[in-house]
Protein backbone atom coordinates (compact mmCIF):
# COMPACT_ATOMS: atom_id res chain seq x y z
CA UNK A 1 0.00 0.00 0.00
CA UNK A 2 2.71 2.41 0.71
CA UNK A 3 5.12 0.53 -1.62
CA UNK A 4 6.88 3.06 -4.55
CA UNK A 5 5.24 5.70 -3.48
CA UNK A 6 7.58 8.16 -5.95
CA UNK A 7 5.93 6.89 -9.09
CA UNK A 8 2.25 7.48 -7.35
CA UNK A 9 3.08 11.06 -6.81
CA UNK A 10 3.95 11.41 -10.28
CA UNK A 11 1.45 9.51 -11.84
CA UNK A 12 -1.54 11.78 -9.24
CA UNK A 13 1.33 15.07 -11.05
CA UNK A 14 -0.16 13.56 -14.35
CA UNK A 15 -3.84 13.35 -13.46
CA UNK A 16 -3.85 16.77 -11.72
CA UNK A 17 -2.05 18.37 -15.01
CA UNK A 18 -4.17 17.04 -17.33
CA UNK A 19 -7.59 17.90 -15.28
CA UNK A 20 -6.26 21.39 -14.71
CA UNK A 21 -5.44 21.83 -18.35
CA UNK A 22 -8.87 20.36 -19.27
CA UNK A 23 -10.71 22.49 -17.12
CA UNK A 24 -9.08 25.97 -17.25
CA UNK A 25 -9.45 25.01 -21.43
CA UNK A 26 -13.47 24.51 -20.80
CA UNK A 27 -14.23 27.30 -18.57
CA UNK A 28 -12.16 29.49 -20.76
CA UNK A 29 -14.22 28.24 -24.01
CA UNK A 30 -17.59 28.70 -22.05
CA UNK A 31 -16.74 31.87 -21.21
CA UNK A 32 -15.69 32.91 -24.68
CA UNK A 33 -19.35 31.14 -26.04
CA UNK A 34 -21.19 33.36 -23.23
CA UNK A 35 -19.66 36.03 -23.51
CA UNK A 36 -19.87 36.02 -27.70
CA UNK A 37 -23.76 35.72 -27.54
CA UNK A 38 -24.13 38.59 -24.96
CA UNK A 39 -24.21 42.30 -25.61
CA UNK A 40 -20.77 43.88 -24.62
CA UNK A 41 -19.67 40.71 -23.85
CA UNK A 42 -15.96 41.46 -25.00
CA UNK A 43 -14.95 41.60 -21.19
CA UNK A 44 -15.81 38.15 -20.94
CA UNK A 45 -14.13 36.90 -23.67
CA UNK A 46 -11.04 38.60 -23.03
CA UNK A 47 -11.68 36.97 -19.34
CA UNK A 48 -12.00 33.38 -20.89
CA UNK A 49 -9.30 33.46 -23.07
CA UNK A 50 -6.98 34.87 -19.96
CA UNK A 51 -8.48 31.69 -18.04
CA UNK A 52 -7.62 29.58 -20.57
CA UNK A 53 -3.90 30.45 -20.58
CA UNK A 54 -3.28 31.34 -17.51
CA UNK A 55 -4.96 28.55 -16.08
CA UNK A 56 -3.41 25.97 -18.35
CA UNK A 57 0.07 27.38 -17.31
CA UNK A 58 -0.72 27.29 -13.41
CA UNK A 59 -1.42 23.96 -14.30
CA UNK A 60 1.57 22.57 -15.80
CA UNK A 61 3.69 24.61 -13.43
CA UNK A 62 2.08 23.08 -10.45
CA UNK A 63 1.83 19.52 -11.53
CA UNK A 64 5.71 20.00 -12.46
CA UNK A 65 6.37 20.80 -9.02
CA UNK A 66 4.73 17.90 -7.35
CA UNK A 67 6.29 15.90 -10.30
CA UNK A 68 9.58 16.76 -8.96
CA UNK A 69 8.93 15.96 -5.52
CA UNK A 70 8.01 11.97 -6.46
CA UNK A 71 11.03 11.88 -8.94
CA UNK A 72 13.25 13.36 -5.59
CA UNK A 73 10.97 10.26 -4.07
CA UNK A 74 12.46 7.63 -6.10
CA UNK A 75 15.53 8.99 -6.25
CA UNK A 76 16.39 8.56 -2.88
CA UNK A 77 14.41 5.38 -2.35
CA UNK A 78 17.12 4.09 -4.94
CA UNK A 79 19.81 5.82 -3.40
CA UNK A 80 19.18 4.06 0.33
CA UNK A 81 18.85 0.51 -1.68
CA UNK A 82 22.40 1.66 -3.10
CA UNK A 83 23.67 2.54 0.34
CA UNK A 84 21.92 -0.63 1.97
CA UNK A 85 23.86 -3.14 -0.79
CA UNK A 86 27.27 -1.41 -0.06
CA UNK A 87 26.84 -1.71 3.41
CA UNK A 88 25.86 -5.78 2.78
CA UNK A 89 28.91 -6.27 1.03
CA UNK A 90 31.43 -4.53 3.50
CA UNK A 91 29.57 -6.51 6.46
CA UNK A 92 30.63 -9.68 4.25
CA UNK A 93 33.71 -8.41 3.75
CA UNK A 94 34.73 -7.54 7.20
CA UNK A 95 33.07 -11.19 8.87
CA UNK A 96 36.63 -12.91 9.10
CA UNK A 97 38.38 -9.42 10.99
CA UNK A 98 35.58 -9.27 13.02
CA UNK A 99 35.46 -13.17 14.23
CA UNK A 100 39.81 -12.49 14.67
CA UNK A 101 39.16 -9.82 16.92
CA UNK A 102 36.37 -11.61 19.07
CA UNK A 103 38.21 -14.48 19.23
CA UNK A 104 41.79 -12.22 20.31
CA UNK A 105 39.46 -10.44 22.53
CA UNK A 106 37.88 -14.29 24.41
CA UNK A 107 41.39 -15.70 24.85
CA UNK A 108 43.09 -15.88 28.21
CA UNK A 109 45.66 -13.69 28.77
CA UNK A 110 49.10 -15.02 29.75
C-alpha cells in the first residue's frame, strides 16, 4: 500500500495536469461562447481566453512541481537501496576481521 510511493506522486502530477489543463481550457471556451452571444460581452471573452492560458500554465507549473517531488521520491528510495547493498557487502567483507578480533578479545591472557 505504501510501496513506490515516488511513481504514485507522479502519476496523481499527471492526473492533476491534465484535469487542470482540461478544465481551465473549458471554462475558458464557455466563457468565450457566453460572452460572444451577450451584448458587450468582449470583457468576458477577453476573461476566458486569460483563463484559458493562464490557467493551463498554473497547471503545468504546479503539476511539475509535485512531479519533482516523487522523482526526488524515487531517487532517494534508490539511493538508500544503493547505500543498503554497499553496506551488505562490506559486512561480508569484514566477517573474518571481526570473528579475529572476538576471538583475540575471548582468549586468556598469559
Amino acid at each position: 500500500m505504501l510501496g513506490n510511493t515516488g511513481s504514485r506522486i507522479k502519476k496523481i502530477s499527471q492526473a492533476i495536469n491534465l484535469l487542470g489543463i482540461l478544465l481551465s481550457l473549458g471554462f475558458g471556451v464557455a466563457l468565450i461562447i457566453i460572452g460572444a452571444d451577450a451584448v458587450g460581452g468582449e470583457t468576458l471573452i477577453i476573461t476566458g481566453i486569460a483563463i484559458g492560458v493562464v490557467g493551463s500554465i498554473l497547471s503545468w507549473i504546479s503539476s511539475l512541481v509535485l512531479f519533482a517531488y516523487g522523482d526526488m521520491a524515487e531517487n532517494v528510495h534508490a539511493m538508500a537501496s544503493i547505500m543498503v547493498k554497499n553496506e551488505m557487502k562490506k559486512m561480508k567483507t569484514n566477517k573474518p576481521q571481526i570473528r579475529r578480533k572476538q576471538a583475540q578479545q575471548k582468549a586468556p591472557e598469559m
